[in-house]
Protein backbone atom coordinates (compact mmCIF):
# COMPACT_ATOMS: atom_id res chain seq x y z
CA UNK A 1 -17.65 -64.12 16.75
CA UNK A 2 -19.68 -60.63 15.66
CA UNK A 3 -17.97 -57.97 15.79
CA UNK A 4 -19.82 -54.16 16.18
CA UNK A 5 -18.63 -52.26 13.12
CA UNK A 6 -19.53 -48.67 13.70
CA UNK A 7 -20.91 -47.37 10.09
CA UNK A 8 -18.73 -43.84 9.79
CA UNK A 9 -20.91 -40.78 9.97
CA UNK A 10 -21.88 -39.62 6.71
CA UNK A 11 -19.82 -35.91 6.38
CA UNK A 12 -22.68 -33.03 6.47
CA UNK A 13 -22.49 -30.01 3.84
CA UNK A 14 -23.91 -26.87 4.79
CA UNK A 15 -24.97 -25.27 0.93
CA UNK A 16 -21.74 -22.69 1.10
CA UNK A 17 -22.83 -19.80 0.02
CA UNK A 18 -25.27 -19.22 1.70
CA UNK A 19 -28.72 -18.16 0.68
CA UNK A 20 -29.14 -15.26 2.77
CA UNK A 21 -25.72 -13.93 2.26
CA UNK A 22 -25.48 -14.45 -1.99
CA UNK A 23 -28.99 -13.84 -2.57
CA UNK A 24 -28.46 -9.92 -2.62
CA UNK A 25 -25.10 -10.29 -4.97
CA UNK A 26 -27.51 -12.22 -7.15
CA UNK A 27 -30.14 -9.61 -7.25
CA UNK A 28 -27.16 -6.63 -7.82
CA UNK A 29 -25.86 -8.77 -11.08
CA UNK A 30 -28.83 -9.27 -12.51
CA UNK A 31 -30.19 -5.89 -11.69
CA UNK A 32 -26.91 -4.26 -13.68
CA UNK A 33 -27.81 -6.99 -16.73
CA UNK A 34 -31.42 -5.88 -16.85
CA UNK A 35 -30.00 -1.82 -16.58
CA UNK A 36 -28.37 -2.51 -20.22
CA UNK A 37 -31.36 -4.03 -21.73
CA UNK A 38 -33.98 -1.76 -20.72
CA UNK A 39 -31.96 1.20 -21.72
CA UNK A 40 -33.41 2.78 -25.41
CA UNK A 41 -30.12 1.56 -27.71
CA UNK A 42 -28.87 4.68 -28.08
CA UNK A 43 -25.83 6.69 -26.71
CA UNK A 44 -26.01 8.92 -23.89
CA UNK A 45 -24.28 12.18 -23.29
CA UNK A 46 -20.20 10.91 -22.85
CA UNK A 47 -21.74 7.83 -25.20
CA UNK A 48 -21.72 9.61 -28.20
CA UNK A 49 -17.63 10.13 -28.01
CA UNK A 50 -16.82 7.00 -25.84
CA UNK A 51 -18.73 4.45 -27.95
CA UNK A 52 -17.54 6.06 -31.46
CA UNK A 53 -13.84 5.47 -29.97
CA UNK A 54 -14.38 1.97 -28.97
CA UNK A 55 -15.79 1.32 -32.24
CA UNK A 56 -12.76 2.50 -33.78
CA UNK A 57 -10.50 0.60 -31.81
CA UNK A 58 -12.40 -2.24 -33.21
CA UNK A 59 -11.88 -1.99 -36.23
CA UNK A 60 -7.80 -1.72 -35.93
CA UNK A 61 -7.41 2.16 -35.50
CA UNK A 62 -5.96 3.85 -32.51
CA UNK A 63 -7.99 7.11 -32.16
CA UNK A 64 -7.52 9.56 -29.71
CA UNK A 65 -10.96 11.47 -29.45
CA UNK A 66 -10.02 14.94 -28.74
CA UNK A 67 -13.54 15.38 -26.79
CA UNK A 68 -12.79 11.81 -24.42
CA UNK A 69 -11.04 13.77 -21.42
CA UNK A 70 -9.51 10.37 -20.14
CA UNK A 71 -6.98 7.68 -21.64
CA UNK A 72 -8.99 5.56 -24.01
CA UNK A 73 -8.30 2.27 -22.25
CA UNK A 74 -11.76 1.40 -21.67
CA UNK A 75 -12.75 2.12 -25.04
CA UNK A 76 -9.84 -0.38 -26.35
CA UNK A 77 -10.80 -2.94 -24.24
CA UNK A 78 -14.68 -2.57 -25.30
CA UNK A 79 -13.71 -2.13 -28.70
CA UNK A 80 -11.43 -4.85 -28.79
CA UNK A 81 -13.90 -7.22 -26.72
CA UNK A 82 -17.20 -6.35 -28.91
CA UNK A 83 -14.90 -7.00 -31.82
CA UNK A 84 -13.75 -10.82 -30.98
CA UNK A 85 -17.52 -11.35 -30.62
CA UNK A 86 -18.58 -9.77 -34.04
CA UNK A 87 -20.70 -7.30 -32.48
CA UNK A 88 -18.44 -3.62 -32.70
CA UNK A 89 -21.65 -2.28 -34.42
CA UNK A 90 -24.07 -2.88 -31.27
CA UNK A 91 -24.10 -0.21 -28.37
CA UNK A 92 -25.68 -3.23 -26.49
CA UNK A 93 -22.72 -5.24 -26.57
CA UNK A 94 -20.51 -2.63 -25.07
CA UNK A 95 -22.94 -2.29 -22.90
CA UNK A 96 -22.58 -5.76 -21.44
CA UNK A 97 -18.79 -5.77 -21.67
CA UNK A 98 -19.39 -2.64 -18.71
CA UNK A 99 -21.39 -5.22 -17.15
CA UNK A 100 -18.89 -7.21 -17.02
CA UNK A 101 -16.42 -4.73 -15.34
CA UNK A 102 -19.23 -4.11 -13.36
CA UNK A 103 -19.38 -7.65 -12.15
CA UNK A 104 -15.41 -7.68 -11.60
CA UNK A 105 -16.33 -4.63 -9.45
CA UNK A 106 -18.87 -6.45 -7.48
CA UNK A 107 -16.54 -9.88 -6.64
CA UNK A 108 -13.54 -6.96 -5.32
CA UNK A 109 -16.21 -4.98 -3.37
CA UNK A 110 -17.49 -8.24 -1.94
CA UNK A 111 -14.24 -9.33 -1.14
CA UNK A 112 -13.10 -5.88 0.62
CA UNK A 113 -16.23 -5.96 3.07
CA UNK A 114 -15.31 -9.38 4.15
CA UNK A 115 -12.84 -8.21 5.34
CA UNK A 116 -14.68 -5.96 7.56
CA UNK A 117 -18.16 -7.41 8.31
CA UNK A 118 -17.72 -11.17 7.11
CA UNK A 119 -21.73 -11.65 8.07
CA UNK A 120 -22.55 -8.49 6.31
CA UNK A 121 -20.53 -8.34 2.90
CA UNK A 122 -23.32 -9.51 0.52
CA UNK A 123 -25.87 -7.27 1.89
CA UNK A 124 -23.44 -4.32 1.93
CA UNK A 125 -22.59 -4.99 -1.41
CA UNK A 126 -25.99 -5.21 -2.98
CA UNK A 127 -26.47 -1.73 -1.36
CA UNK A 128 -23.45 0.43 -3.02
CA UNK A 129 -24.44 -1.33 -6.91
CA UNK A 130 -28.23 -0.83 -6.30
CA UNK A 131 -27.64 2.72 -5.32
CA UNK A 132 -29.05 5.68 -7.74
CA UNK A 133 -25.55 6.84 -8.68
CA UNK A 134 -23.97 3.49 -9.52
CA UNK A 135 -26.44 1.14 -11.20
CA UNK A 136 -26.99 3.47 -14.44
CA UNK A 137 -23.13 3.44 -14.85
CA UNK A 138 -22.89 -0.03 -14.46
CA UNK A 139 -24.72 -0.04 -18.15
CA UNK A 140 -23.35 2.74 -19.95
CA UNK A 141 -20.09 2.74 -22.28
CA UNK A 142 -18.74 5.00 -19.55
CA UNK A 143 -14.76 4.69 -17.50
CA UNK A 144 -16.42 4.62 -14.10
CA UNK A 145 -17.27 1.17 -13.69
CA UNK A 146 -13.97 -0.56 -15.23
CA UNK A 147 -11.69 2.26 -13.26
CA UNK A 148 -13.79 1.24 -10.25
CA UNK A 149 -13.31 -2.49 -11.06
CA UNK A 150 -9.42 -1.84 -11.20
CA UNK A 151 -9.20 0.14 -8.28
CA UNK A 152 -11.02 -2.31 -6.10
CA UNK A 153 -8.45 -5.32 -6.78
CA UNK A 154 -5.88 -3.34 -6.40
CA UNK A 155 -7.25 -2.20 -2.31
CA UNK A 156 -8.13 -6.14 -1.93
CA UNK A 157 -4.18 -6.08 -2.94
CA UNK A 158 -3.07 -4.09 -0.54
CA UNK A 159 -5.08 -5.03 1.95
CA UNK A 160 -4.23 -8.78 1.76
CA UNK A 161 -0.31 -7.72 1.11
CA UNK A 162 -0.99 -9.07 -2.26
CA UNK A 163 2.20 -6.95 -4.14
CA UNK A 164 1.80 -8.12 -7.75
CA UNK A 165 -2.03 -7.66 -7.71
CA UNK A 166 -1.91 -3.97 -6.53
CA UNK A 167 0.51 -3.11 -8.75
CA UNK A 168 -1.38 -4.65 -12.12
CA UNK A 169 -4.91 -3.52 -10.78
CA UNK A 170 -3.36 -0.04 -9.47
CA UNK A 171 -1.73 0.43 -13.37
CA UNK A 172 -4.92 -0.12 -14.84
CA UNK A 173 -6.82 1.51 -12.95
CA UNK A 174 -4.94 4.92 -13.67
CA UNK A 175 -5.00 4.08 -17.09
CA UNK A 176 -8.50 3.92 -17.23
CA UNK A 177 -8.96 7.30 -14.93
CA UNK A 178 -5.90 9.72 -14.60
CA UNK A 179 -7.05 10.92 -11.17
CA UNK A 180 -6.64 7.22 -9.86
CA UNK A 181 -3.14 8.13 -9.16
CA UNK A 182 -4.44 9.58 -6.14
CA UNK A 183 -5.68 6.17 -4.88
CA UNK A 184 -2.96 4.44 -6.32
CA UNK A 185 -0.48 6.07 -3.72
CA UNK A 186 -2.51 5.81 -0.85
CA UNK A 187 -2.89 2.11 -1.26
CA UNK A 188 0.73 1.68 -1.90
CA UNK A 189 1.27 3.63 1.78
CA UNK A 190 -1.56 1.23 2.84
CA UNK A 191 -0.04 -1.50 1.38
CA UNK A 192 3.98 -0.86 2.92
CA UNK A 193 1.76 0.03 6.35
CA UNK A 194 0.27 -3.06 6.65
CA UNK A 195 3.77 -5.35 5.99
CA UNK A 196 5.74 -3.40 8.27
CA UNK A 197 3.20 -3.92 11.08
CA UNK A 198 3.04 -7.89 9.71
CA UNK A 199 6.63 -7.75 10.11
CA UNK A 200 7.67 -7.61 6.32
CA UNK A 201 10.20 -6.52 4.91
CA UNK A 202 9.21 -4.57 1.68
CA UNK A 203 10.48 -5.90 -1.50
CA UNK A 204 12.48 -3.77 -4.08
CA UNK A 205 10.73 -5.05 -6.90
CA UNK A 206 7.41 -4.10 -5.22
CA UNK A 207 8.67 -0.35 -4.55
CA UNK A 208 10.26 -0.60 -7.73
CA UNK A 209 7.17 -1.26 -9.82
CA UNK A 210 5.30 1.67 -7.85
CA UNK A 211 7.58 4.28 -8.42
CA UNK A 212 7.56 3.45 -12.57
CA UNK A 213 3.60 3.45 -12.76
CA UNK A 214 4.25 6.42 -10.78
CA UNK A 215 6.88 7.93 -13.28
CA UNK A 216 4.57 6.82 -16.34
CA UNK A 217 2.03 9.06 -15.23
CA UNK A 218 3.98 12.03 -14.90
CA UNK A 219 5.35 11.22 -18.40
CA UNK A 220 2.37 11.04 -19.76
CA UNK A 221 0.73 13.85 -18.55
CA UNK A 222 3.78 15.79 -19.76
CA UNK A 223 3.45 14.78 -23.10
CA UNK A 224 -0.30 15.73 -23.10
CA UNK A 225 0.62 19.16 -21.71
CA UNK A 226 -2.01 18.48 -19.05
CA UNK A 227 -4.08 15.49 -17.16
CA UNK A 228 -6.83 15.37 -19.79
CA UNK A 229 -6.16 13.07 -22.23
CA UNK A 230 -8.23 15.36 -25.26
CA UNK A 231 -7.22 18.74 -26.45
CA UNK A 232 -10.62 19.85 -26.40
CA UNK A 233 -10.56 18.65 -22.38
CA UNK A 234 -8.07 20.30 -21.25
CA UNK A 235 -9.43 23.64 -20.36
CA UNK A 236 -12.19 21.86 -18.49
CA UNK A 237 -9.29 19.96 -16.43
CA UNK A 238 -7.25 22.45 -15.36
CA UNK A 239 -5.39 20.01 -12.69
CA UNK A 240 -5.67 22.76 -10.32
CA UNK A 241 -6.84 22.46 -6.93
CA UNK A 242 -10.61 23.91 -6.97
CA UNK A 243 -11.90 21.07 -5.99
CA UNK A 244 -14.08 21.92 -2.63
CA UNK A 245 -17.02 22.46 -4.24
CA UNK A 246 -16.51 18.37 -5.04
CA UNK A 247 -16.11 17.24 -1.39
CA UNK A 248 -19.17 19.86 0.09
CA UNK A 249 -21.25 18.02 -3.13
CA UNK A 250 -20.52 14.44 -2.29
CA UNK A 251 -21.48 14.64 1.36
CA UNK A 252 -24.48 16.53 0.43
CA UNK A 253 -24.95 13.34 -2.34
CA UNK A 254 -24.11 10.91 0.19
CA UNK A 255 -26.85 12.30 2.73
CA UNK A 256 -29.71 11.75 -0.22
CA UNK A 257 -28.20 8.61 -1.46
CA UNK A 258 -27.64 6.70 2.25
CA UNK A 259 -30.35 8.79 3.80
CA UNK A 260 -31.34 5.86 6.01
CA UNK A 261 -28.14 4.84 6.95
CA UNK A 262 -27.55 8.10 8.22
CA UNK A 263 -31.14 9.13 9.92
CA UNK A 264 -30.18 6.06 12.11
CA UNK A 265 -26.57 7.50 13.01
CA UNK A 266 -27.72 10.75 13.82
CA UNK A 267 -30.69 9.36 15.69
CA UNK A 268 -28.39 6.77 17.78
CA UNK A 269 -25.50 9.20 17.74
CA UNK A 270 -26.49 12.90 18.12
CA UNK A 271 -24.09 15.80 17.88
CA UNK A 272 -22.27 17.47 20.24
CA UNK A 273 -19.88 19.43 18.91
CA UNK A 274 -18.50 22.63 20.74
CA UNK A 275 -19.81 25.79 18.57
CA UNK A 276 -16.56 27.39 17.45
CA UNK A 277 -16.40 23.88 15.38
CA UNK A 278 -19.77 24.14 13.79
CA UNK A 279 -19.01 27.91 12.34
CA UNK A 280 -15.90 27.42 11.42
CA UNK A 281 -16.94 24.23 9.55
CA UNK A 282 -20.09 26.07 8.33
CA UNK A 283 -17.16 29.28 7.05
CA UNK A 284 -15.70 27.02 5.12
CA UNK A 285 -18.30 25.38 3.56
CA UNK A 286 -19.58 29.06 2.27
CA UNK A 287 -16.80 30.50 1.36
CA UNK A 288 -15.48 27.58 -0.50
CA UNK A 289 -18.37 26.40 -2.25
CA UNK A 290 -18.59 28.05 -5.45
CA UNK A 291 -20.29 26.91 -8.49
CA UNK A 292 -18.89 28.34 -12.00
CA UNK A 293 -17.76 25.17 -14.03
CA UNK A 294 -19.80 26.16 -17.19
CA UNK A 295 -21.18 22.53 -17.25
CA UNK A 296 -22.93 23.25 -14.17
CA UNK A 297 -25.12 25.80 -15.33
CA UNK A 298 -26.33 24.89 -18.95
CA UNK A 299 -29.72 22.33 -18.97
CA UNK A 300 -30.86 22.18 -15.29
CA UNK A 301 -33.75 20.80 -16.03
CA UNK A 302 -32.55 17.69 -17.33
CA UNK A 303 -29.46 17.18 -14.79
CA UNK A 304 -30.35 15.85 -11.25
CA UNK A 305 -26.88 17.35 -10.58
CA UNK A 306 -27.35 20.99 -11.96
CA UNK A 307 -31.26 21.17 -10.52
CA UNK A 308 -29.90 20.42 -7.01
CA UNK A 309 -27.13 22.54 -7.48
CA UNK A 310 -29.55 25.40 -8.63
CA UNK A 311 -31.95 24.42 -5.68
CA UNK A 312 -28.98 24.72 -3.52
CA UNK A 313 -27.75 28.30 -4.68
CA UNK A 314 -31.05 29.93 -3.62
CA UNK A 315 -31.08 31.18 0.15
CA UNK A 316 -33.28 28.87 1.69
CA UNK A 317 -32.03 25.85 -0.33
CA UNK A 318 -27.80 26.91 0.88
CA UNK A 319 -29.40 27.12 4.84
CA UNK A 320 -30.59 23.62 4.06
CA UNK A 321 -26.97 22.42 2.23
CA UNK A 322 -25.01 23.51 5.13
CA UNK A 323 -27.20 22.24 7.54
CA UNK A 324 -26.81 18.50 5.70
CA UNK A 325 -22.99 18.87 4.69
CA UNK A 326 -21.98 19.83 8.47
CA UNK A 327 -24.16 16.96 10.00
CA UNK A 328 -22.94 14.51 7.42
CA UNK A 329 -19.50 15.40 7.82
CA UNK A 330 -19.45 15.10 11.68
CA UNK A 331 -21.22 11.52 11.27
CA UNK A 332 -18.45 10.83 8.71
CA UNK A 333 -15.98 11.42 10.96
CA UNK A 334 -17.17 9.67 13.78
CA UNK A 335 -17.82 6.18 11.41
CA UNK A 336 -16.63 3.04 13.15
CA UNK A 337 -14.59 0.58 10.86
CA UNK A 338 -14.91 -2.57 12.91
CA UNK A 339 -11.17 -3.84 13.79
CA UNK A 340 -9.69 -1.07 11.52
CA UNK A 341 -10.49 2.00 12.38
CA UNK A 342 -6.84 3.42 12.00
CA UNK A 343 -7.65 3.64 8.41
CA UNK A 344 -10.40 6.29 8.74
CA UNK A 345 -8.70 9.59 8.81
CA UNK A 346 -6.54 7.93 5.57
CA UNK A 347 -9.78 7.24 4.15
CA UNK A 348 -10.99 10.08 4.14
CA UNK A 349 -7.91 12.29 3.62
CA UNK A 350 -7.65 10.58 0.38
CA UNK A 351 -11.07 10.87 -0.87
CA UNK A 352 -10.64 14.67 -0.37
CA UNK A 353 -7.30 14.45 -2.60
CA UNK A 354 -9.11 12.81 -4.96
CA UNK A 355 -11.78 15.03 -5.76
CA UNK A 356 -9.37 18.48 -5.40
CA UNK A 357 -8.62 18.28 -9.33
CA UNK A 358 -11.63 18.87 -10.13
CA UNK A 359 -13.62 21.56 -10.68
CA UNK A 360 -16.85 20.17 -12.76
CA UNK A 361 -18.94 19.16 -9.93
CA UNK A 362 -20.52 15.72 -10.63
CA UNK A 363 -21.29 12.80 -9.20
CA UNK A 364 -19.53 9.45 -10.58
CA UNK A 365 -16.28 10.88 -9.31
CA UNK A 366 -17.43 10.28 -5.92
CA UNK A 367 -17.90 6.08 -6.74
CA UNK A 368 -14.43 5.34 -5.19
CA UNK A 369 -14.66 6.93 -2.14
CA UNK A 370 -17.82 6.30 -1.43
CA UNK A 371 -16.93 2.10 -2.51
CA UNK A 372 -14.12 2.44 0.09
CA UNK A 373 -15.97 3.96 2.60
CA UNK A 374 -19.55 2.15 2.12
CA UNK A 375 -17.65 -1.06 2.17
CA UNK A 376 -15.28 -0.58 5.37
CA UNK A 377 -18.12 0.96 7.51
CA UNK A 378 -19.33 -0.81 10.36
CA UNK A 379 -23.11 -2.32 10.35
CA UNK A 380 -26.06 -0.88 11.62
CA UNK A 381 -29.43 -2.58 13.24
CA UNK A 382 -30.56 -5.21 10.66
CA UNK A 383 -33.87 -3.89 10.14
CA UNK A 384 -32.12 -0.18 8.93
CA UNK A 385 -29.17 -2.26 6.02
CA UNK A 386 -32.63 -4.05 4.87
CA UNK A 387 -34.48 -0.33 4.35
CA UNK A 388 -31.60 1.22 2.67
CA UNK A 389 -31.01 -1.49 0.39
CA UNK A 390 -34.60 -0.74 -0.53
CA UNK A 391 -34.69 2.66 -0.42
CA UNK A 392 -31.23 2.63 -2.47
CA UNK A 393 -32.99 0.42 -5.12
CA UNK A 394 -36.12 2.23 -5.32
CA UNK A 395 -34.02 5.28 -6.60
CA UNK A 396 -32.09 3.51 -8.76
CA UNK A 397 -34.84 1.81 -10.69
CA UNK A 398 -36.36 5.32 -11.04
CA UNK A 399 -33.29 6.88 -12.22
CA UNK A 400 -32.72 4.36 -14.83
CA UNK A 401 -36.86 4.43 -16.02
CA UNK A 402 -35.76 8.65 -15.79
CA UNK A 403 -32.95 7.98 -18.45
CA UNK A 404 -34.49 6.44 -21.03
CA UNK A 405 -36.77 9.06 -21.09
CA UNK A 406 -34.09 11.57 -21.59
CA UNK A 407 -33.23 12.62 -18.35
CA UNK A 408 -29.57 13.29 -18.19
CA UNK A 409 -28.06 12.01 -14.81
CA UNK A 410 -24.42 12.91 -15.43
């Protein structure tokens, strides 16, 4: 007697990831490798008191560089890290340890946009670290990228109720940057938000641990007699709120940098606004926007920041800066987050906290709100995410080529 025996069907694997969704975080990691060793090994403007103080720390000394305007945390863990590797004497190897936060930085960006746009994370991601005012930094022994890194996890903590990793990432991340705090609070609103409305109760030890990083701030700042961490710094930190000029700026940056993304909103979208709103928006904008920071005016001619800035002060150039801040803002106000779009006006209200400190107008502060909002955004049609990754990288490979030929970007 035969019987049939049915042979089990083999199990199929689809090759998880994907090509077409990892492809681009491949091309953004390799692109911040090749950043470091195409730059001339040398330091670079904030270089020449950042990697002196990681150096230090290195070799067993706890420095406080009284020209370094935040904590030294960075420069301890590059020190530190260069040092375990024998290499505290090559700018190249602190170069790759920024790499390396840069790479952290990537995995929590990735991981925020999933949440979003599952289909569109890898793309969207490749797009903010091949952009021309975050690939540069994601070589240079600068705080940007590591602060980023930090504040990243700790808004894929709050966003996945994740209590112990917000707290960690949030404390380091306002070690590394003292204007994190900021961030730090709205994620910890985001983060008791989003368990109430789960139907958690919140911990104490969670609200506990938020109100002592909280408290160690203020302490520290206290003892400092200011937010800036060097004596030399603190008159260029004032911690006042003159920050306006910042928030005009970064939409007018955000405009240039996401030019595509935004020529396809406005072309989709349109305007309509009633007219009161567009001069009382366009009031604003002049009578707040003020340039005087005295590192705004030295060298235009070798900062991209200071020659727009000085292109923008003349009268045709300010018709043209209004013109782009109002339509950008309007466009960032109307942004669709997918299934979250409660967190918008948060978003945003945020980002303008953040930059109100500060009076230097320049660029890198505007990485973590842009991060937040580039990553949270909803998509656009295919063929427009594949142009501005292009467009995005284009820029960035000429801004790096720019800097080792001594054009100063920050």
């Amino acid at each position: 007697m035969h019987t049939n025996r049915i042979k089990p069907t083999q199990p199929t694997f689809t090759m998880l990831p994907t090509l077409r969704t990892h492809a681009p975080l491949l091309l953004a990691a390799l692109a911040m490798i090749a950043t470091a060793l195409l730059l001339p090994q040398h330091p670079f403007v904030d270089e020449y008191a950042h990697w002196p103080t990681a150096q230090q720390f290195a070799q067993g000394q706890w420095p406080l560089n009284p020209g370094i305007s935040t904590w030294p945390t960075m420069n301890a863990l590059v020190g530190w890290i260069t040092a375990v590797f024998g290499a505290s004497r090559s700018i190249l190897a602190g170069r790759l340890v920024i790499v390396g936060f840069g790479l952290i930085a990537l995995a929590a960006f990735y991981r925020i946009a999933q949440q979003f746009d599952r289909s569109a994370a890898g793309l969207r991601t490749a797009q903010f670290f091949l952009s021309p005012i975050v690939l540069p930094f994601c070589a240079l022994v600068y705080t940007d990228l590591p602060a980023l890194a930090c504040l990243l996890w700790a808004t894929v903590g709050a966003l996945r109720r994740q209590a112990w990793l917000l707290l960690l990432a949030g404390l380091l991340a306002c070690a590394m940057r003292q204007n994190n705090i900021v961030w730090f609070a709205g994620l910890c609103l985001l983060y008791g938000g989003l368990c109430l409305h789960a139907g958690e109760r919140l911990r104490l030890w969670v609200i506990a641990g938020a109100v002592a990083i909280g408290a160690a701030w203020l302490f520290v700042v206290r003892l400092q007699h200011g937010v800036a961490a060097g004596s030399w710094t603190q008159s260029d930190h004032p911690g006042n709120l003159a920050g306006m000029p910042n928030v005009w700026f970064a939409l007018a940056v955000a405009a240039i940098v996401y030019l595509p993304y935004f020529v396809q909103r406005l072309g989709v979208e349109g305007i309509r606004v009633p007219l009161w709103q567009v001069l009382a928006l366009g009031l604003t904008i002049g009578f707040t926007f003020h340039v005087t920071h005295r590192f705004n005016l030295i060298e235009i001619q070798y900062f991209v920041r200071n020659y727009l800035l000085h292109r923008t002060l003349s009268a045709q150039g300010m018709s043209i800066f209004l013109a782009t801040v109002m339509t950008t803002a309007l466009l960032v106000a109307r942004t669709r987050l997918g299934e979250r779009q409660e967190l918008l006006w948060p978003l945003l209200l945020f980002s303008v906290l953040s930059l109100l400190p500060f009076s230097l107008i320049e660029q890198r502060y505007y990485l973590p709100p842009f991060a937040l909002f580039w990553a949270m955004r909803a998509s656009v049609d295919r063929r427009i995410e594949i142009l501005q990754l292009l467009f995005g990288a284009a820029a960035a490979l000429w801004m790096v080529l720019r800097i080792g030929q001594g054009l100063h970007f920050v």
